[in-house]
Protein backbone atom coordinates (compact mmCIF):
# COMPACT_ATOMS: atom_id res chain seq x y z
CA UNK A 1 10.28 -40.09 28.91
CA UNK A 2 9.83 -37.72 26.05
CA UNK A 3 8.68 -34.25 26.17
CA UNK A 4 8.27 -30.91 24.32
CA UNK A 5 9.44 -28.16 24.95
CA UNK A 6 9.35 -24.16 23.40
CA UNK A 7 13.09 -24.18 23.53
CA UNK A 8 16.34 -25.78 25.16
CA UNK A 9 18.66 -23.34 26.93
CA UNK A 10 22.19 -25.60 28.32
CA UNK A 11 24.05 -24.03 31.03
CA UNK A 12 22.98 -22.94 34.61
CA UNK A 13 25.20 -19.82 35.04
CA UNK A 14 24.56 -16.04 34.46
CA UNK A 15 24.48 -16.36 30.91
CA UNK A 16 22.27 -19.79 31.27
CA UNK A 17 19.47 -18.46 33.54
CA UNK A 18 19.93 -14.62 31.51
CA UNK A 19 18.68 -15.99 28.19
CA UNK A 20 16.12 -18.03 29.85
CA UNK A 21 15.08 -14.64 31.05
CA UNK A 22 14.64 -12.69 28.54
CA UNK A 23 13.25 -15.35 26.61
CA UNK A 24 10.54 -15.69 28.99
CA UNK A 25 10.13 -11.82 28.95
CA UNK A 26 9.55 -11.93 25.70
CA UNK A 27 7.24 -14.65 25.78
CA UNK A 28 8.82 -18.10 25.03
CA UNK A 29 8.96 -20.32 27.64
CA UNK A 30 11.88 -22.22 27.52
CA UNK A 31 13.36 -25.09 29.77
CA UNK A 32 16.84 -24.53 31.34
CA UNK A 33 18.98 -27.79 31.55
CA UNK A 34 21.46 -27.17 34.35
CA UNK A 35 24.42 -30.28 34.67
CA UNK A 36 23.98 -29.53 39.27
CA UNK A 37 23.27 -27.22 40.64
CA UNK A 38 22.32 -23.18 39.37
CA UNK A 39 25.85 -21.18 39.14
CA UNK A 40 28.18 -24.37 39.87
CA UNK A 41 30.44 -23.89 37.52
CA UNK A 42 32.36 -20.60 36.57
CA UNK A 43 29.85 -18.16 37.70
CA UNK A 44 30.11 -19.64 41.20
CA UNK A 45 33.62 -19.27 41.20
CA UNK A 46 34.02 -15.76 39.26
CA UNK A 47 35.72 -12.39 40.89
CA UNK A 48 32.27 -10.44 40.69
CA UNK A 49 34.15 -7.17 39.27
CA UNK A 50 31.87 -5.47 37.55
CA UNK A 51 33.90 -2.65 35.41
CA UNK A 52 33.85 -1.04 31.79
CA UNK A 53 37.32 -0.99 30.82
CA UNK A 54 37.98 -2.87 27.63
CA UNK A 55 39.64 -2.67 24.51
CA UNK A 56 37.04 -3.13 22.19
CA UNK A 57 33.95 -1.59 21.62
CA UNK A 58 32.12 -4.91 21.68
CA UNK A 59 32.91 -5.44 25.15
CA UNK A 60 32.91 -2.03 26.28
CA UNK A 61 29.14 -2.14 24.86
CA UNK A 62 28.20 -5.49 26.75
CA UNK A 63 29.61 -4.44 29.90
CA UNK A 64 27.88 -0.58 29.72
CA UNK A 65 24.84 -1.84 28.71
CA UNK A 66 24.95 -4.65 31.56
CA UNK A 67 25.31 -2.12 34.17
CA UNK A 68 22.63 -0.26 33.94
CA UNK A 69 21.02 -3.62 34.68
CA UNK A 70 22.85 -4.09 37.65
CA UNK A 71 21.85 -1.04 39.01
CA UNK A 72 18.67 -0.77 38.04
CA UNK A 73 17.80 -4.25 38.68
CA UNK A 74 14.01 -3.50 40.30
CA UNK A 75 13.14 -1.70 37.32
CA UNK A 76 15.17 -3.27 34.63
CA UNK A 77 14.26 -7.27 35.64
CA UNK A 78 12.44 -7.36 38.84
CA UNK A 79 12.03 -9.14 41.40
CA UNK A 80 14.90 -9.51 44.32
CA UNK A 81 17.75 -7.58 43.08
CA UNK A 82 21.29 -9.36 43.18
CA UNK A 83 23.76 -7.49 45.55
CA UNK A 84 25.63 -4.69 44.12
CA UNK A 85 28.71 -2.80 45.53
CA UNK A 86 29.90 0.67 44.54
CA UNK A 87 33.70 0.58 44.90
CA UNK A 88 35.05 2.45 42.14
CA UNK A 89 37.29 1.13 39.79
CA UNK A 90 41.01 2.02 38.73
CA UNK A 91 43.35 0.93 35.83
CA UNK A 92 46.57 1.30 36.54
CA UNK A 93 49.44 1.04 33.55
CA UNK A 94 52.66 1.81 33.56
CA UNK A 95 54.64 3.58 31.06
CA UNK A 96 54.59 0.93 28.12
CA UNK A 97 51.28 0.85 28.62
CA UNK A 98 50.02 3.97 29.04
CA UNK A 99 48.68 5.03 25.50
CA UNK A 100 47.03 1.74 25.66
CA UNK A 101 44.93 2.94 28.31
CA UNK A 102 44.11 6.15 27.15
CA UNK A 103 42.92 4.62 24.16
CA UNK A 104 40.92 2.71 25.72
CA UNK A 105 39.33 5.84 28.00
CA UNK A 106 38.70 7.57 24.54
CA UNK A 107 37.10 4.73 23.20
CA UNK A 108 35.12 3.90 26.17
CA UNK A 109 34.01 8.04 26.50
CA UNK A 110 32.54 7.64 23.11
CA UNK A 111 30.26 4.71 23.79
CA UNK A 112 29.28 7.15 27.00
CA UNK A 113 30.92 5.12 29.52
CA UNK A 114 31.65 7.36 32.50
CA UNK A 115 35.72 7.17 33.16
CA UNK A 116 38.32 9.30 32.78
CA UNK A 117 41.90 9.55 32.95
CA UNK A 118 43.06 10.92 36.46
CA UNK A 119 46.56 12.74 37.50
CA UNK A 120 49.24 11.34 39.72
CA UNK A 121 47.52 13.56 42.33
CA UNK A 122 44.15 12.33 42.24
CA UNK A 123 45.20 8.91 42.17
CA UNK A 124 46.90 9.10 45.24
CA UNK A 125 43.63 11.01 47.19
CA UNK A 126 41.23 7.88 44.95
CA UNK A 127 43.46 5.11 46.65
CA UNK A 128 45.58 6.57 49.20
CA UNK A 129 46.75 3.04 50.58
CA UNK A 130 48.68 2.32 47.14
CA UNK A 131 52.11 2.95 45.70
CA UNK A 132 52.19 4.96 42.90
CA UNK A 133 55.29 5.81 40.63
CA UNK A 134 56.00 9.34 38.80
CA UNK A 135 55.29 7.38 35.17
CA UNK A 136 52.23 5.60 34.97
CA UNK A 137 48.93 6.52 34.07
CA UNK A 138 45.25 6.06 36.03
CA UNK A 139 42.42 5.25 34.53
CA UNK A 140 38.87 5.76 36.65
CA UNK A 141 35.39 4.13 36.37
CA UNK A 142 33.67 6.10 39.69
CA UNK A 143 29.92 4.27 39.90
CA UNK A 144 32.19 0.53 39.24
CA UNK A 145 32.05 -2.16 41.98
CA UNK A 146 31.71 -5.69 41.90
CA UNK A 147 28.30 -7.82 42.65
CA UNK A 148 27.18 -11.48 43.14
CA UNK A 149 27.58 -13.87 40.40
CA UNK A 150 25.74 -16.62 42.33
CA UNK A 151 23.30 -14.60 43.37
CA UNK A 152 22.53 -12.82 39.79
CA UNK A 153 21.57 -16.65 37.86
CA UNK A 154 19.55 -17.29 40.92
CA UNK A 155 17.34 -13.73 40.81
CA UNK A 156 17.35 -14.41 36.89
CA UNK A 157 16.09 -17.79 36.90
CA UNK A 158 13.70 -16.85 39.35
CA UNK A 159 12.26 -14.16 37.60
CA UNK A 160 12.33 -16.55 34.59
CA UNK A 161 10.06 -19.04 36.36
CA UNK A 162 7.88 -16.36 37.37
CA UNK A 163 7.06 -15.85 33.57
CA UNK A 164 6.57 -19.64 33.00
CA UNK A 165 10.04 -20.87 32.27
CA UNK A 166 11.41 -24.19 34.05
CA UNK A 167 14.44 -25.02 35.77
CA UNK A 168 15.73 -28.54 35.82
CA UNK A 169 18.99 -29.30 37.89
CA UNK A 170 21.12 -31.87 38.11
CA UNK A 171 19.89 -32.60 34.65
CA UNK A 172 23.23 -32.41 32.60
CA UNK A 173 22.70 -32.59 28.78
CA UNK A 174 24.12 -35.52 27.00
CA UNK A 175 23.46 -34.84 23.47
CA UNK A 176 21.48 -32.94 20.92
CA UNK A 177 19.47 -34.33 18.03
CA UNK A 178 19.63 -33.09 15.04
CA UNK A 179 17.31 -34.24 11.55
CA UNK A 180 16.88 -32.48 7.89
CA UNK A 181 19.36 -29.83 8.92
CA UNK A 182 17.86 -28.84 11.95
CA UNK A 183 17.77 -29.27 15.67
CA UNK A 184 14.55 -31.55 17.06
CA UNK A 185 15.76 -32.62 20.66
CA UNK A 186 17.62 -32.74 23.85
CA UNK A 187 18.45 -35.80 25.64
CA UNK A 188 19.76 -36.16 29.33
CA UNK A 189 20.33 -39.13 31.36
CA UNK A 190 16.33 -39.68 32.44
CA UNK A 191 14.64 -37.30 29.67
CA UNK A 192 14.48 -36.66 25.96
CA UNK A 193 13.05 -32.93 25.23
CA UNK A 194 11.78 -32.79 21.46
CA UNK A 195 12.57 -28.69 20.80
CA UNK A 196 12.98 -26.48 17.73
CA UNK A 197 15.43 -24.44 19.29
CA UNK A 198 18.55 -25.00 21.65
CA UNK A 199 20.82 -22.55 22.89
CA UNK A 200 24.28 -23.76 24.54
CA UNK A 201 25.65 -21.80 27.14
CA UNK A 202 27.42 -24.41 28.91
CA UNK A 203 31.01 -22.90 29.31
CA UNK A 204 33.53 -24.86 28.99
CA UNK A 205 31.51 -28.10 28.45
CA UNK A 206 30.46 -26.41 25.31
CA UNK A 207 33.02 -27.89 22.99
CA UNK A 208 32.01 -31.06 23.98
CA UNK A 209 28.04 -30.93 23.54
CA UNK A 210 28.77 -29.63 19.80
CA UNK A 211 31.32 -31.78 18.43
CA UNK A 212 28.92 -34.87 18.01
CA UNK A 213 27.66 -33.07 15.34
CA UNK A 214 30.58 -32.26 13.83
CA UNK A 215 30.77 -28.06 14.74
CA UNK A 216 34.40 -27.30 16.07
CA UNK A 217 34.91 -24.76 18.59
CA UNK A 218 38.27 -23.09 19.45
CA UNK A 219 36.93 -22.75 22.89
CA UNK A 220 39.66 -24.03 25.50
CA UNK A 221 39.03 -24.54 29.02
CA UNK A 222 41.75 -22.70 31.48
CA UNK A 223 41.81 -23.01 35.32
CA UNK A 224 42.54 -19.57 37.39
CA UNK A 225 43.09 -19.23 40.95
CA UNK A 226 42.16 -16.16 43.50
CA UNK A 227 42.31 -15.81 46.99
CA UNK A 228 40.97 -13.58 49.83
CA UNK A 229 43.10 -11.72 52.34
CA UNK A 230 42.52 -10.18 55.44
CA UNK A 231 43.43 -6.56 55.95
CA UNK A 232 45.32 -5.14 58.41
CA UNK A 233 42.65 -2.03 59.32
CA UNK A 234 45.29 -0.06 60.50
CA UNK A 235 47.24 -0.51 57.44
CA UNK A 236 44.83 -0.95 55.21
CA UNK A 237 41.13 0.37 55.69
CA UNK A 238 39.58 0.62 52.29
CA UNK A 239 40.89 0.48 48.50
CA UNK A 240 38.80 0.83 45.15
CA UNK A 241 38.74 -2.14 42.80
CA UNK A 242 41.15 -2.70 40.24
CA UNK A 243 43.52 -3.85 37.74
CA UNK A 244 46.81 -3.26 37.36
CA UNK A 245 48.84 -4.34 34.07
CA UNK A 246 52.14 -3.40 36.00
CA UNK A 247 52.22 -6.19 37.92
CA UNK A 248 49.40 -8.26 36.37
CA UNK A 249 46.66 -8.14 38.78
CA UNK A 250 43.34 -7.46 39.68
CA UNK A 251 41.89 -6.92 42.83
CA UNK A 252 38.49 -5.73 44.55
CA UNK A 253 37.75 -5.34 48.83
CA UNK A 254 35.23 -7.52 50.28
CA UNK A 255 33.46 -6.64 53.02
CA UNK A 256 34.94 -4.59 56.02
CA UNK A 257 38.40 -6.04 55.61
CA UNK A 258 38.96 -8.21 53.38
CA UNK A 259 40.46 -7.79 49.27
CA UNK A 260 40.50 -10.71 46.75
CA UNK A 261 43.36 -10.30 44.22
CA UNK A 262 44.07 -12.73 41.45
CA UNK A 263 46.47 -12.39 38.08
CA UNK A 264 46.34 -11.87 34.67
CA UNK A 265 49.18 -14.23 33.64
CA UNK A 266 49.07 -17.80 34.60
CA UNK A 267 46.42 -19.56 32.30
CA UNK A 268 47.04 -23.42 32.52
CA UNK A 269 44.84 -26.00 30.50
CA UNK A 270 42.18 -28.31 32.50
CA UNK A 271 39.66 -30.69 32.41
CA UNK A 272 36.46 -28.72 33.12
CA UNK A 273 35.13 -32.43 35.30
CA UNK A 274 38.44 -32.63 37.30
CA UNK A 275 40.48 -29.92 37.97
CA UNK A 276 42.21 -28.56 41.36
CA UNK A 277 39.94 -26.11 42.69
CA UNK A 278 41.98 -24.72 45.64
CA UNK A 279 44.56 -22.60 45.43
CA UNK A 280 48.24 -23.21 45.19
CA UNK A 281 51.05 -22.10 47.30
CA UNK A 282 53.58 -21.32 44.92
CA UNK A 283 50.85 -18.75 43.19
CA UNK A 284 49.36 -17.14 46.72
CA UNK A 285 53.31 -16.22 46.93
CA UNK A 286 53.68 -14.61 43.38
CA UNK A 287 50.55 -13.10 43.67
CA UNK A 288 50.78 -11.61 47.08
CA UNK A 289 54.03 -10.12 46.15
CA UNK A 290 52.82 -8.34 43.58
CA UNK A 291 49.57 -7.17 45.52
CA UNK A 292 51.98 -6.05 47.94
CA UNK A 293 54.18 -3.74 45.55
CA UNK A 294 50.71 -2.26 44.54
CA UNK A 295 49.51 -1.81 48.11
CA UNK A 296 52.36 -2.36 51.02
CA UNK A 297 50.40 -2.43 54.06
CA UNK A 298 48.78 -5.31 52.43
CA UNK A 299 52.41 -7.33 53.03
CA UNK A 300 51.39 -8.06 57.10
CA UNK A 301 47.66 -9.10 56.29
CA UNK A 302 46.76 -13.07 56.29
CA UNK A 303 45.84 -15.81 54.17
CA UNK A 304 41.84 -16.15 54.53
CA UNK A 305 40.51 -18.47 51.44
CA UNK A 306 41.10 -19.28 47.89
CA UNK A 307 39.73 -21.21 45.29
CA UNK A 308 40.61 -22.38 41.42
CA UNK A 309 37.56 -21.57 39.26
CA UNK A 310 37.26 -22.35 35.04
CA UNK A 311 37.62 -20.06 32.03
CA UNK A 312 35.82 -21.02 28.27
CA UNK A 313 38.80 -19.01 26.91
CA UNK A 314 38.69 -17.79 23.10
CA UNK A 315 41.71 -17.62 20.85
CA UNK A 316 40.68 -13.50 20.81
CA UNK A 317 39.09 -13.47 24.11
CA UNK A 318 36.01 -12.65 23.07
CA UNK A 319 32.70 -14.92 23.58
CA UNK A 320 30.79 -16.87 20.44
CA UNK A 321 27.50 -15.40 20.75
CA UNK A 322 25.48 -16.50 17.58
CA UNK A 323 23.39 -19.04 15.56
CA UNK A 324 25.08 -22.34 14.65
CA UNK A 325 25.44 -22.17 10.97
CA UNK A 326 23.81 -25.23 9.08
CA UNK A 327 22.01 -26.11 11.59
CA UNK A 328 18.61 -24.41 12.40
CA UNK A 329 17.32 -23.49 15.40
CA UNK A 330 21.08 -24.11 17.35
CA UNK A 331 22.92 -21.49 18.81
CA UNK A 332 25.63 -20.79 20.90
CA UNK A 333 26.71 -18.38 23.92
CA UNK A 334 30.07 -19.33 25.09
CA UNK A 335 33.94 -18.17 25.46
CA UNK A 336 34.11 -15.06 27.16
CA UNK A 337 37.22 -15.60 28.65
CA UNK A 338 36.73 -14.56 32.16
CA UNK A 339 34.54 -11.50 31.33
CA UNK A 340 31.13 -13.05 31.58
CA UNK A 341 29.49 -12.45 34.52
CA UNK A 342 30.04 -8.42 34.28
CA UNK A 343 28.60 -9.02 30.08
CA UNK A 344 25.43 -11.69 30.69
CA UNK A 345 22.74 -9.10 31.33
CA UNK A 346 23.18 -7.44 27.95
CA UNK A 347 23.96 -10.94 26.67
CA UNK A 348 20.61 -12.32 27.62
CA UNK A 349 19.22 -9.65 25.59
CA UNK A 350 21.39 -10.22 22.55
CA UNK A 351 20.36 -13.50 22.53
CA UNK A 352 16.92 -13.52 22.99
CA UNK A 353 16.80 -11.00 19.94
CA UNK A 354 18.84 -13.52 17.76
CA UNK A 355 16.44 -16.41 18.70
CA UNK A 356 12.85 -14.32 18.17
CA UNK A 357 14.18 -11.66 15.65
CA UNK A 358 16.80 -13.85 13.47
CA UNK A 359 19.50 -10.38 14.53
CA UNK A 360 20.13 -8.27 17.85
CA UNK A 361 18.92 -4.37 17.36
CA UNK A 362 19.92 -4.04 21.15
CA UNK A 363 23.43 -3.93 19.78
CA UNK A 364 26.11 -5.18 16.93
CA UNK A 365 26.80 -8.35 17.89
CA UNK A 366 28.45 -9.65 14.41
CA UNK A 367 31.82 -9.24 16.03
CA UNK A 368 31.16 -11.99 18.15
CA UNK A 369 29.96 -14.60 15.33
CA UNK A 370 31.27 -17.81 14.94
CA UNK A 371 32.43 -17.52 11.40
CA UNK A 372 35.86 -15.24 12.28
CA UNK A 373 37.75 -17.89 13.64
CA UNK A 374 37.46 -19.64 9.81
CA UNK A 375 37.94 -16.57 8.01
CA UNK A 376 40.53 -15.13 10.57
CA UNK A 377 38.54 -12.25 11.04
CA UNK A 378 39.76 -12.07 15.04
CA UNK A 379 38.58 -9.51 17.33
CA UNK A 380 42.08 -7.19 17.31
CA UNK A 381 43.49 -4.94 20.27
CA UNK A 382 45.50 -2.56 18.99
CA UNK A 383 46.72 -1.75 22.20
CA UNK A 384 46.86 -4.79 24.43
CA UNK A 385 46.02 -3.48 28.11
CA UNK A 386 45.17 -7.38 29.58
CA UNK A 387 44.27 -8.55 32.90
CA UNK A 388 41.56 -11.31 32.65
CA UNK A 389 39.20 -10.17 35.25
């Protein structure tokens, strides 16, 4: 069956149901085309964090901006407010690393982030169940937490459906028309949507829906594994989220007594329709480890859960967030690399503007186009402080 609609948005996570948003808010309607089920693929599986420090001031931008939204969710979006937790949030580096993280605190200050660089001192009194050496340097984000990834492209596609937007799941896209250089439909499995505009936001799946049509991505798809523990009270009441370039982790509690940890350096290639999605023994024992030289009483606590979830990694680890060029009325919104769910309500935004206004004013997005892979214009860190998180 054919139909029409005001535009196509591909992709059923946060930054999916985020565009379909603001779309809506701004008056188009669109239809979301979800593959099963809302926030099935890497949102449901993401580490929540939601934190400010980055290396450049793209993403330092995205993931201010974004945070207000989390906070301010009632005002900002409405309707049932995703859950948000203040834990605070510390960057730890040591000594080869240090001026890359007080670069990143100066850079961060002057986009009005609120973090600073703490003392040996106040580190210890900010996260008195962790070992701390004489040489390394603290960075601190104080109003940082983490939230509910699931739970944030749920309240946004609800409040998108509130404005007239629709929702269709296990609808998964299976091509895209194009005719006299522009886009003119969707097709899935039991419908064909006629559209003049289509947004792809379909992670690591991405790749696939474009190359049809002969666009090339360098988006590759990378599995990454955390796992929950369960505290030792005694040992171990509370800690503030983190990452820690030391030993190559990052780590946030849950609940009353429990902290998910997972790593910044094991990034192997998968197939984004079959891929392992539990966890590993070999990595809960290289990762625990180095949890535990970070925080010792965590050594005694026990194995909970853990689960593999999917990156749409970047050669620059930065997203594609811009109109397909040649084609009118395509865009795309994908590769962030692990850093989309704290990014996709500022996204939504960005992309709404790009698709109404033909440019974002919310903020300078041209870092992020499509065209710097070709002309090797790459998003560069001059001080690499990495921990995908």
């Amino acid at each position: 069956m054919t139909r029409t609609a005001e535009a196509i948005v591909i992709g059923g996570g946060v930054m999916g149901t985020s565009i379909l948003y603001n779309l809506a808010a701004r008056g188009l309607k669109g239809v979301l085309l979800e593959r099963d089920k809302l926030g099935s693929g890497g949102t449901g599986r993401s580490s929540g964090l939601i934190r400010m420090h980055y290396s450049t001031e793209v993403n330092c931008r995205l993931a201010w901006e974004s945070f207000h939204v989390f906070k301010e969710w009632p005002e900002r979006v409405g309707g049932q407010a995703p859950q948000f937790i203040k834990t605070g949030f510390m960057a730890i580096a040591g000594p080869d690393a240090a001026d890359g993280l007080r670069h990143n605190v100066a850079l961060q200050r002057s986009v009005g982030i609120e973090t600073y660089e703490v003392p040996l001192k106040e580190a210890r009194k900010l996260a008195p169940a962790f070992h701390f050496d004489e040489d390394e340097a603290f960075a601190w984000e104080p109003e940082s937490g983490h939230g509910d990834p699931s739970g944030t492209a749920m309240a946004f596609a609800a409040r998108a459906r509130e404005l007239g937007a629709k929702v269709v799941l296990e609808s998964p896209a299976l091509s895209i028309e194009v005719g006299g250089g522009r886009v003119s439909a969707v097709t899935t499995a039991r419908e064909r949507y006629e559209t003049p505009i289509v947004i792809v936001a379909a992670g690591p799946w991405s790749p696939r829906l474009l190359a049809p049509l002969g666009i090339r991505i360098p988006i590759t798809c990378t599995r990454h594994e955390v796992f929950f523990l369960r505290r030792n009270p005694d040992e171990v009441p509370s800690h503030p989220s983190g990452v820690d370039v030391k030993n190559l982790i990052y780590f946030r509690p849950e609940g009353a007594d429990l902290t998910l940890v997972g790593n910044g350096n094991v990034e192997d290639e998968a197939d984004p329709d079959g891929y392992n999605p539990k966890p590993t023994m070999s990595y809960l024992e290289d990762v625990w480890l180095r949890l535990a030289k970070r925080i010792p009483g965590i050594a005694d606590a026990e194995f909970f859960t853990g689960y593999a979830g999917l990156y749409d990694s970047s050669p620059d680890e930065h997203p594609i967030v811009d109109a397909v060029e040649g084609i009118e009325g395509l865009y795309l919104c994908a590769g962030f690399s692990g850093h989309g769910f704290k990014e996709s309500p500022a996204v939504g935004v960005c992309m709404a503007e790009l698709v109404l206004d033909g440019a974002s004013r919310f903020m300078d997005i041209s870092p992020l186009r499509m065209s710097r892979f070709k002309s090797g214009t790459l998003n560069t860190i001059t001080y690499k402080f990495r921990v995908i998180a």
